[in-house]
Protein backbone atom coordinates (compact mmCIF):
# COMPACT_ATOMS: atom_id res chain seq x y z
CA UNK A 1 10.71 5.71 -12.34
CA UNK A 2 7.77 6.56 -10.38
CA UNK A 3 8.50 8.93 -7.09
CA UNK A 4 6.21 9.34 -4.36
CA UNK A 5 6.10 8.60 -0.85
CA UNK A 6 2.86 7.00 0.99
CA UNK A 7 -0.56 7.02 -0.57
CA UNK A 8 1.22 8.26 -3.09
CA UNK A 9 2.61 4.85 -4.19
CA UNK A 10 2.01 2.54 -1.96
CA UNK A 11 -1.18 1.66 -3.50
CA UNK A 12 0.27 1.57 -7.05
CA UNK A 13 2.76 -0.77 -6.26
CA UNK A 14 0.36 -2.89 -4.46
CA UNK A 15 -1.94 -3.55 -7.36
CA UNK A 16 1.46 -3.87 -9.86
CA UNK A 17 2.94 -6.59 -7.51
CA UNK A 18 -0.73 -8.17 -7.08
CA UNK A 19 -1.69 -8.15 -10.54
CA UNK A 20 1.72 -8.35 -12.19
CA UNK A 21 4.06 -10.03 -9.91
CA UNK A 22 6.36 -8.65 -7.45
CA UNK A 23 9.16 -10.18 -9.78
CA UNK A 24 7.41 -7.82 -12.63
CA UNK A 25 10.69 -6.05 -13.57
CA UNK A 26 12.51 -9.40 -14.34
CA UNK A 27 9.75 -11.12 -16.39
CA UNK A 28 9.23 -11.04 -20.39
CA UNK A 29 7.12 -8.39 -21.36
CA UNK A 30 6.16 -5.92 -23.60
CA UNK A 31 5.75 -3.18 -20.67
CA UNK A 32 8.61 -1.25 -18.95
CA UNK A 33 10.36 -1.90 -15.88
CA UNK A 34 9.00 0.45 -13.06
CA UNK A 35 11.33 1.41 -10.42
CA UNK A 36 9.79 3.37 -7.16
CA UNK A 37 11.85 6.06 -5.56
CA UNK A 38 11.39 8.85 -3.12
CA UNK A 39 9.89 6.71 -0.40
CA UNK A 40 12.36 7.16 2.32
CA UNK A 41 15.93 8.98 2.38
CA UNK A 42 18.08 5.94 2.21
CA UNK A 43 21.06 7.09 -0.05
CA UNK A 44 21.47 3.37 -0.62
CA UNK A 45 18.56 2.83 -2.04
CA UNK A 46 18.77 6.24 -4.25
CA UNK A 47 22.36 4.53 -5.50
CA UNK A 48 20.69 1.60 -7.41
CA UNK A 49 17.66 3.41 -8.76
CA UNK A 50 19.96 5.32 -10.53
CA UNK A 51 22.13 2.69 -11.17
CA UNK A 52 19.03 0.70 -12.60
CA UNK A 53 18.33 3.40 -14.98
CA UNK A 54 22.28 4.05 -16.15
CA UNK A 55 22.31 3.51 -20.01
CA UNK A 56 18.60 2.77 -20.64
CA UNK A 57 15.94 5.21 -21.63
CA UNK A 58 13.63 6.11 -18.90
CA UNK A 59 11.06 8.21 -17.88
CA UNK A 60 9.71 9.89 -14.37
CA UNK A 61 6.28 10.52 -12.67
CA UNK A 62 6.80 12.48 -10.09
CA UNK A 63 4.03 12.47 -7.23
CA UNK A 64 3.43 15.14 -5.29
CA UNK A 65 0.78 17.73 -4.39
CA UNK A 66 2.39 20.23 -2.57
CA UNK A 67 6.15 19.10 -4.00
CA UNK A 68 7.92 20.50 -1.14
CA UNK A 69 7.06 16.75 0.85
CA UNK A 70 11.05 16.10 1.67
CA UNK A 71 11.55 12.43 0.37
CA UNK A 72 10.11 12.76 -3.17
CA UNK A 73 11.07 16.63 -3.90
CA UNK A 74 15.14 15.37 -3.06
CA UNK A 75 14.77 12.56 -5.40
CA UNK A 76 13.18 14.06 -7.97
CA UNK A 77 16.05 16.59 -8.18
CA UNK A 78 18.53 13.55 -8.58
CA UNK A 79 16.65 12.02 -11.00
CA UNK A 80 15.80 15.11 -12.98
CA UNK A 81 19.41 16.30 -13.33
CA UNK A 82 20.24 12.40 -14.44
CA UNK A 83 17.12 12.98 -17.40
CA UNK A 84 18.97 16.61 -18.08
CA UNK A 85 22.12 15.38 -18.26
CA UNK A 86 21.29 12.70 -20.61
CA UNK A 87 18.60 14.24 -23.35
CA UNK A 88 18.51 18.12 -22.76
CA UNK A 89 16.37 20.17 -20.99
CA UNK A 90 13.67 20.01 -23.58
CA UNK A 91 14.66 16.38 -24.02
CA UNK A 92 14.09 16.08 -20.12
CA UNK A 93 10.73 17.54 -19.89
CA UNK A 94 8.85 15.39 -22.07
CA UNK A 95 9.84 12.59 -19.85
CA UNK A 96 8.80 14.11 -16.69
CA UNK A 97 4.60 13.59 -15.85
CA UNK A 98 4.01 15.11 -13.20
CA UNK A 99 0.95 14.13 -10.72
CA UNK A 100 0.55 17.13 -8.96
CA UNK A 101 -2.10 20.00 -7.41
CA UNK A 102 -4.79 21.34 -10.67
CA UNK A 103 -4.04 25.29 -9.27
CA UNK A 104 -1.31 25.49 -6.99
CA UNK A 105 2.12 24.19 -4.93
CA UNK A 106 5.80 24.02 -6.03
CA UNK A 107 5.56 20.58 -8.38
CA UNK A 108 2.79 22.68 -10.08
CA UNK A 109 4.52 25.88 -10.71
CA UNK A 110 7.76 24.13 -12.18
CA UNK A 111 5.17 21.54 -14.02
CA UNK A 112 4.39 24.77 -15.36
CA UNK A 113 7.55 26.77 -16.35
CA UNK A 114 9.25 23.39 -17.48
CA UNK A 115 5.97 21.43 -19.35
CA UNK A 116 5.88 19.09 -18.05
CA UNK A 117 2.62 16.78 -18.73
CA UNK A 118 0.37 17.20 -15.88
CA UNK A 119 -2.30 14.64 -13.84
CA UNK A 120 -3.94 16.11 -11.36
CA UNK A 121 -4.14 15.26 -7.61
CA UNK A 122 -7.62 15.49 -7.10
CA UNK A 123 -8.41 18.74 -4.09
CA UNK A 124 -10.89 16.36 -2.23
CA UNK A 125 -9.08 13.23 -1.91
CA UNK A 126 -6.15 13.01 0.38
CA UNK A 127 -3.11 10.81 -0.41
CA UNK A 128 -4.13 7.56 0.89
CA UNK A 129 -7.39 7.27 -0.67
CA UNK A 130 -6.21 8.33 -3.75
CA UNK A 131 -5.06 5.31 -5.44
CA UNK A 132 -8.37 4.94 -8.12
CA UNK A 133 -7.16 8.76 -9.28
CA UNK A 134 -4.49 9.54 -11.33
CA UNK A 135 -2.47 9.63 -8.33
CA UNK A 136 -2.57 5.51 -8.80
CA UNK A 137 -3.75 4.48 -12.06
CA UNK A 138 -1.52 6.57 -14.22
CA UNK A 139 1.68 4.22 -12.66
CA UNK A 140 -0.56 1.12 -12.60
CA UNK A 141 -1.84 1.51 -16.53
CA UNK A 142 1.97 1.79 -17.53
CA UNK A 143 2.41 -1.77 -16.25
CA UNK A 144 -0.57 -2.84 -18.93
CA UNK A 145 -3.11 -3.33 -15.96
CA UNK A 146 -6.77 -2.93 -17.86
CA UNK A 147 -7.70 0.33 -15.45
CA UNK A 148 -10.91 0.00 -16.75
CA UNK A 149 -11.76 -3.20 -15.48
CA UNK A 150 -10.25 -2.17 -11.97
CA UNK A 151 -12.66 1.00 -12.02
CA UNK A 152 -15.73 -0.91 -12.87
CA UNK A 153 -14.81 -3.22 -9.85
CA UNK A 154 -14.73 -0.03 -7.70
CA UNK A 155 -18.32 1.34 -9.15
CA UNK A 156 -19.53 -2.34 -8.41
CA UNK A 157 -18.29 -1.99 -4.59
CA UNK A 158 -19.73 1.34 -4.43
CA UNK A 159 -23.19 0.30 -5.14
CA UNK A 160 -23.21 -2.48 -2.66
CA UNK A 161 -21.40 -0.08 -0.22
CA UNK A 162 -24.38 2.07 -0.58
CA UNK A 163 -26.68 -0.29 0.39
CA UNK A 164 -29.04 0.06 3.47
CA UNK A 165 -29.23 -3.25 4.65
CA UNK A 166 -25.85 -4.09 6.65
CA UNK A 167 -26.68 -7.42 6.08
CA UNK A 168 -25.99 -7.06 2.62
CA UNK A 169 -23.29 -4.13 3.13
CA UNK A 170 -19.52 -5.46 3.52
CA UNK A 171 -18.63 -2.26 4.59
CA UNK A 172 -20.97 -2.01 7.71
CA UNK A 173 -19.92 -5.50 8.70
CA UNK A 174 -16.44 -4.96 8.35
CA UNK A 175 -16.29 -1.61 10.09
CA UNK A 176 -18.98 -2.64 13.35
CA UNK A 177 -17.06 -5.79 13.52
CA UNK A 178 -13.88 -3.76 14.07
CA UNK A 179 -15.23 -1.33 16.36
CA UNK A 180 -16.85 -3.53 18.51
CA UNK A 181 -13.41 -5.90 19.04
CA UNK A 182 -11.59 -2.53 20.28
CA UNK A 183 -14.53 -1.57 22.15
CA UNK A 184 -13.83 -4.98 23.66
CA UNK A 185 -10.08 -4.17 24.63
CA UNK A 186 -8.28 -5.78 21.10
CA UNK A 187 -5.64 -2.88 20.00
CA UNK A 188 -4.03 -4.46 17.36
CA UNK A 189 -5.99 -5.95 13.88
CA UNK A 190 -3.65 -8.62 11.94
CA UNK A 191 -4.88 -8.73 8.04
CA UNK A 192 -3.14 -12.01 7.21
CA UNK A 193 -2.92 -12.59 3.41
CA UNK A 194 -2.02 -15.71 2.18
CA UNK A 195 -0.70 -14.27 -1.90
CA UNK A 196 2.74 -13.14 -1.58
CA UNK A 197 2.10 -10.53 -3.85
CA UNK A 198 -0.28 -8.55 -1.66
CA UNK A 199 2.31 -7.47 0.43
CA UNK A 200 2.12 -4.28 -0.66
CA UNK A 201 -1.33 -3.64 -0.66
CA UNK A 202 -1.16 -4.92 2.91
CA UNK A 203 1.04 -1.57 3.20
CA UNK A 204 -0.96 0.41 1.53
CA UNK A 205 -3.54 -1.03 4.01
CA UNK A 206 -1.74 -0.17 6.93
CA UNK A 207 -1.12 3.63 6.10
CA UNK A 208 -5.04 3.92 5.10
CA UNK A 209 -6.39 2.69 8.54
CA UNK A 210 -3.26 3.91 10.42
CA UNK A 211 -3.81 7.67 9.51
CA UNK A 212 -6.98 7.31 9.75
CA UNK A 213 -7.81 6.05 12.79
CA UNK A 214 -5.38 6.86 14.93
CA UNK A 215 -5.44 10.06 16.58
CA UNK A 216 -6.96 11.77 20.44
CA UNK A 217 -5.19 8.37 21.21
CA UNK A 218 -7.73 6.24 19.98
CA UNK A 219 -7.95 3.43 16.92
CA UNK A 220 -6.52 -0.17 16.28
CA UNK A 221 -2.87 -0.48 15.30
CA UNK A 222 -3.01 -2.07 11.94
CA UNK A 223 -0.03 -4.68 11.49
CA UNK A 224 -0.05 -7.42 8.63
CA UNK A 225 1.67 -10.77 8.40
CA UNK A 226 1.87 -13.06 4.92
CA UNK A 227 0.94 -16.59 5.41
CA UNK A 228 1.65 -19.52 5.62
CA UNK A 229 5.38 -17.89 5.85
CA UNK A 230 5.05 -15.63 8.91
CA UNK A 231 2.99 -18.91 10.81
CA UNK A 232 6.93 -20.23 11.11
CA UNK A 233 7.96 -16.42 12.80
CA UNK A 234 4.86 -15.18 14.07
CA UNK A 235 2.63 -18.00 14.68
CA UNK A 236 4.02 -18.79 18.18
CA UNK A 237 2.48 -14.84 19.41
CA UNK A 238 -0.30 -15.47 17.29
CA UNK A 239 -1.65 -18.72 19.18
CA UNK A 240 0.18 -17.92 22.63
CA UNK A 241 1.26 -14.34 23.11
CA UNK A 242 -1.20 -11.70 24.99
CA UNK A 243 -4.52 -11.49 23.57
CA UNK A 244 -4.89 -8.01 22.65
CA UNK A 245 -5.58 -8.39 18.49
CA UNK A 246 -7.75 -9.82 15.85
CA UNK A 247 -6.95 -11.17 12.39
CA UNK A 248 -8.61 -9.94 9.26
CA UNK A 249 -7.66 -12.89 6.67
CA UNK A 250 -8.04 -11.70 2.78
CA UNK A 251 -9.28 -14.90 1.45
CA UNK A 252 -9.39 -14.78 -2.73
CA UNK A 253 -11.19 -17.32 -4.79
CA UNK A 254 -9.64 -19.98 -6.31
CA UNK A 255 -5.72 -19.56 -8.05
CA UNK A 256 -5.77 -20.34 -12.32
CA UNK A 257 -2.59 -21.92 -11.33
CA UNK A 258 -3.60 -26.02 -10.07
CA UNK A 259 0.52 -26.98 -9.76
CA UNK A 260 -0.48 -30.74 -8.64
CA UNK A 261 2.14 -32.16 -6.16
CA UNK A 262 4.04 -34.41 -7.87
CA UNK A 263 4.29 -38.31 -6.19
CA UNK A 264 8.07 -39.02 -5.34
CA UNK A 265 9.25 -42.88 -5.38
CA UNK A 266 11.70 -42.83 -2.16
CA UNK A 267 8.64 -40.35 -0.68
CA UNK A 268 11.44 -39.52 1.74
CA UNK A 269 10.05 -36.22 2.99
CA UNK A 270 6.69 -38.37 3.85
CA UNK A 271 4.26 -36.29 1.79
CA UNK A 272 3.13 -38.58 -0.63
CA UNK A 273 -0.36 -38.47 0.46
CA UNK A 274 -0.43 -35.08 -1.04
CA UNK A 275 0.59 -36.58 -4.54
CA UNK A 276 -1.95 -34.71 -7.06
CA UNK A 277 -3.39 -32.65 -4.31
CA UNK A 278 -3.15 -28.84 -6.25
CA UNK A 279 -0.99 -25.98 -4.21
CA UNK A 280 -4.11 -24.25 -4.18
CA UNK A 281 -6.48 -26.80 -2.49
CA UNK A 282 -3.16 -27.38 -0.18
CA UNK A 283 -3.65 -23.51 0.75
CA UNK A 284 -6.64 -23.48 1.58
CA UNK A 285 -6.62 -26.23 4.24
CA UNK A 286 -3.83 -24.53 5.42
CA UNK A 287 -6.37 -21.12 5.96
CA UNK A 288 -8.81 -23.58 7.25
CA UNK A 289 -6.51 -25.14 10.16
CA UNK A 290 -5.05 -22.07 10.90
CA UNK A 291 -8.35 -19.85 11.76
CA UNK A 292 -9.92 -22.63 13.95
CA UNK A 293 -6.41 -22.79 15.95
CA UNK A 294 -6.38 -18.99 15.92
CA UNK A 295 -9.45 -18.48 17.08
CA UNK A 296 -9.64 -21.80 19.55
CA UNK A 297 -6.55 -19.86 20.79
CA UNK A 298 -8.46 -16.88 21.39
CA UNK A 299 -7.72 -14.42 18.03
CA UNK A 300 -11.01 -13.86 16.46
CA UNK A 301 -11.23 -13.55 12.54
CA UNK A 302 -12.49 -11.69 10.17
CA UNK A 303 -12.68 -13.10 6.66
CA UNK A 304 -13.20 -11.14 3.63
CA UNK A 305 -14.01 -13.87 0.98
CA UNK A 306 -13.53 -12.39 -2.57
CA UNK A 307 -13.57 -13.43 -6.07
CA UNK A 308 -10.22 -14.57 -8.04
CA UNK A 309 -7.51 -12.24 -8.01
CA UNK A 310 -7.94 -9.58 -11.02
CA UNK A 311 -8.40 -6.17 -11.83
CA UNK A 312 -11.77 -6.09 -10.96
CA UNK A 313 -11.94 -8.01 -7.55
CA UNK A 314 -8.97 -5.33 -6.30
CA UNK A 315 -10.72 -2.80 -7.77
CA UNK A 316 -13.56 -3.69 -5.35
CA UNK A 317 -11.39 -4.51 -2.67
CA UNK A 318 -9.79 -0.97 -2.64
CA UNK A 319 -13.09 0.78 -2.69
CA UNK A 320 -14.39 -1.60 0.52
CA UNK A 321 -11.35 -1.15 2.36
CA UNK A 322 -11.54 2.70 1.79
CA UNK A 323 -15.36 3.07 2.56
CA UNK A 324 -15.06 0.96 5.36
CA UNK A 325 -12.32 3.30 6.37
CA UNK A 326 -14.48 5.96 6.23
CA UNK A 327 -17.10 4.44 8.70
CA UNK A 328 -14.84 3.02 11.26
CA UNK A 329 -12.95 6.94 11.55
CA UNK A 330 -16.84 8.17 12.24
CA UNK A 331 -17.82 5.22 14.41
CA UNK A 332 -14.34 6.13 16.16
CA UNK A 333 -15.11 9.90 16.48
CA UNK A 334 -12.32 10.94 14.63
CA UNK A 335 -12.09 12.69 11.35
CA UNK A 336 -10.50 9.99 8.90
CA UNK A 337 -9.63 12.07 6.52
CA UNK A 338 -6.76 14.18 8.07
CA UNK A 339 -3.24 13.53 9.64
CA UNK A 340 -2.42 16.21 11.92
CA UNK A 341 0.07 14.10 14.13
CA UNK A 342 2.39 13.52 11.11
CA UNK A 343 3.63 17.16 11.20
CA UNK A 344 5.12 16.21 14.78
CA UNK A 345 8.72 14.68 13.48
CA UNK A 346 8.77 16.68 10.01
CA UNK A 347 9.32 19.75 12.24
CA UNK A 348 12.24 18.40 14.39
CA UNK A 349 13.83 17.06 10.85
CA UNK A 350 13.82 20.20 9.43
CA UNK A 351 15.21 21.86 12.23
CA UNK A 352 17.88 19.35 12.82
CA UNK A 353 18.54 19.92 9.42
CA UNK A 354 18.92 23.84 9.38
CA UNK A 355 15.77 24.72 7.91
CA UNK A 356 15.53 28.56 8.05
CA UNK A 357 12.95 29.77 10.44
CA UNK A 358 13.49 26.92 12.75
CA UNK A 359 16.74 27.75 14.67
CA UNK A 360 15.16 27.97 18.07
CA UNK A 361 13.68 24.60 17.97
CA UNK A 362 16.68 23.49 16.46
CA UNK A 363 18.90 24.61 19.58
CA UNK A 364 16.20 23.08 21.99
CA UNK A 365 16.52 19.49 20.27
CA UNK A 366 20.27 19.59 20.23
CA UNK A 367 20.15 20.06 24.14
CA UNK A 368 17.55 17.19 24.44
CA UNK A 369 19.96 15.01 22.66
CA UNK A 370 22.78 16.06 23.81
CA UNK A 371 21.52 14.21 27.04
């Protein structure tokens, strides 16, 4: 059971569902299920974790720097009592890792009196960017990902990130090309994917850029769609709806998986000329046809091409997408490596909840809503 919230597992689940299905609890394997937790404070969704883990073995990592962050510190106290319950406090503790500050904060201090194993949150990287640290790779080795191969795809992106030619820098390209369509009045960038399984890297993508870039009201809003699926939901604003975003299309090389079409007799369904066409060449005309109507529809595109999906091509792709990051905060004139706006609705929650220390604020909101 990993908990975390954010950057603390969005980009762990992202490269398990990428690299090992998002059905990865229900195949064969010699790996154990992983379960995420402490991303929101749905009591529903607490209900069947626990449920999940009801008379099997498990274990926790529990995410946290500070460990006071309200959605993971609530379910880690449900899911510690569960592990306490069932083997002991001893028993307990040498199931709990905990992925937490090297010196300091709450997670730390009970890591401390209970033993838990500790990782440590690195001091200089903040939450979203930290999915190549322990923060991400302790979570994504447990699903038998080769984290070594997923590093050296990162070192690889790093070098050509550090080049000084931004015709051979990714980065550059990527974060000019973005600046310049806002400059140009688009507010919203579209990365389109057409895997299922990166949906959750597209979420991870969306928190990276999102609290990055947006603050002194300024910076793209970062949505995602999956294709060809969302082309039968979204597609109609895509071609004909107001003209205010971009796409950025993830384009990976070619799929180990052919799947020919197979030729029907009756050829009811008319399709037949696609008879031992592969899925994957099928895709691709699809992501052909659907960036020359996008963009003869007035959507410009970005494609990042990239090799086949594996550990090292994401490994890469993490690294570019947080560099880039990086420049388009600075080309922005914001720093995009804080998140000051984020503290806005934490402080009406815990007031609304009874927090001590907040009971002024606390009667002020109840009058606002009150109306």
């Amino acid at each position: 059971v990993v908990i975390g919230i954010g950057g603390s597992y969005l980009g762990a689940r992202g490269v398990i569902e990428c690299l090992r299905s998002p059905n990865y609890n229900l195949k064969k394997k010699d790996t154990p299920n992983i379960y995420f937790i402490g991303n929101g404070l749905s009591s529903d969704a607490l209900t069947e974790v626990m449920e999940l883990v009801d008379g099997v073995d498990f274990s926790v990592n529990v995410i946290s720097k500070s460990g006071t962050t309200t959605e993971p510190a609530v379910a880690f106290r449900f899911f510690r009592e569960l592990l306490e319950k069932k083997y002991g406090a001893e028993g307990a503790a040498s199931r709990i890792y905990a992925t937490t500050d090297a010196h300091k904060g709450a997670l730390k201090s009970l890591a401390d009196q209970k033993g838990y194993e500790e990782f440590v949150v690195p001091d200089n990287i903040g939450g979203r960017y930290s999915v190549l640290t322990a923060v991400g790779l302790l979570p994504i080795a447990v699903a038998g990902i080769d984290i070594d191969a997923l590093m050296a795809g990162a070192a690889d992106m790093m070098g050509t990130c550090a080049l000084a030619d931004i015709n051979a820098n990714p980065a550059w390209q990527y974060a000019g090309a973005r600046y310049e369509l806002y400059r140009t009045g688009k507010k919203i960038e579209l990365l389109a994917a057409y895997e299922p399984c990166f949906r959750f890297m597209s979420e991870w993508w969306k928190q990276l850029y999102g609290e990055s870039e947006g603050k002194e009201n300024k910076g793209l809003f970062p949505a995602s769609v999956e294709f060809t699926a969302d082309l039968h939901s979204m597609g109609q604003y895509i071609q004909q709806g107001e003209r205010h975003l971009f796409e950025t299309v993830v384009r990976f090389g070619a799929s180990k998986n052919e799947n020919p079409v197979p030729f029907d007799e009756g050829n009811g369904d008319g399709l037949n000329f696609l008879a031992g066409k592969s899925m994957d060449f099928i895709c691709r005309q699809a992501m052909d046809g659907t960036l020359l109507a996008h963009v003869e529809g007035g959507v410009p595109n970005v494609t990042l091409q990239t090799g086949s999906l594996n550990e090292q091509t994401l490994g890469g792709l993490i690294y570019f997408f947080e560099y880039a990051c990086g420049l388009s905060g600075y080309l922005l004139d914001v720093n995009p490596f804080d998140q000051p706006g984020v503290e806005a609705y934490k402080k009406n929650m815990f007031a609304l909840l009874g927090k001590p220390g907040y009971e002024e604020l606390r009667s002020e909101l109840l009058r606002k809503l009150e109306k």
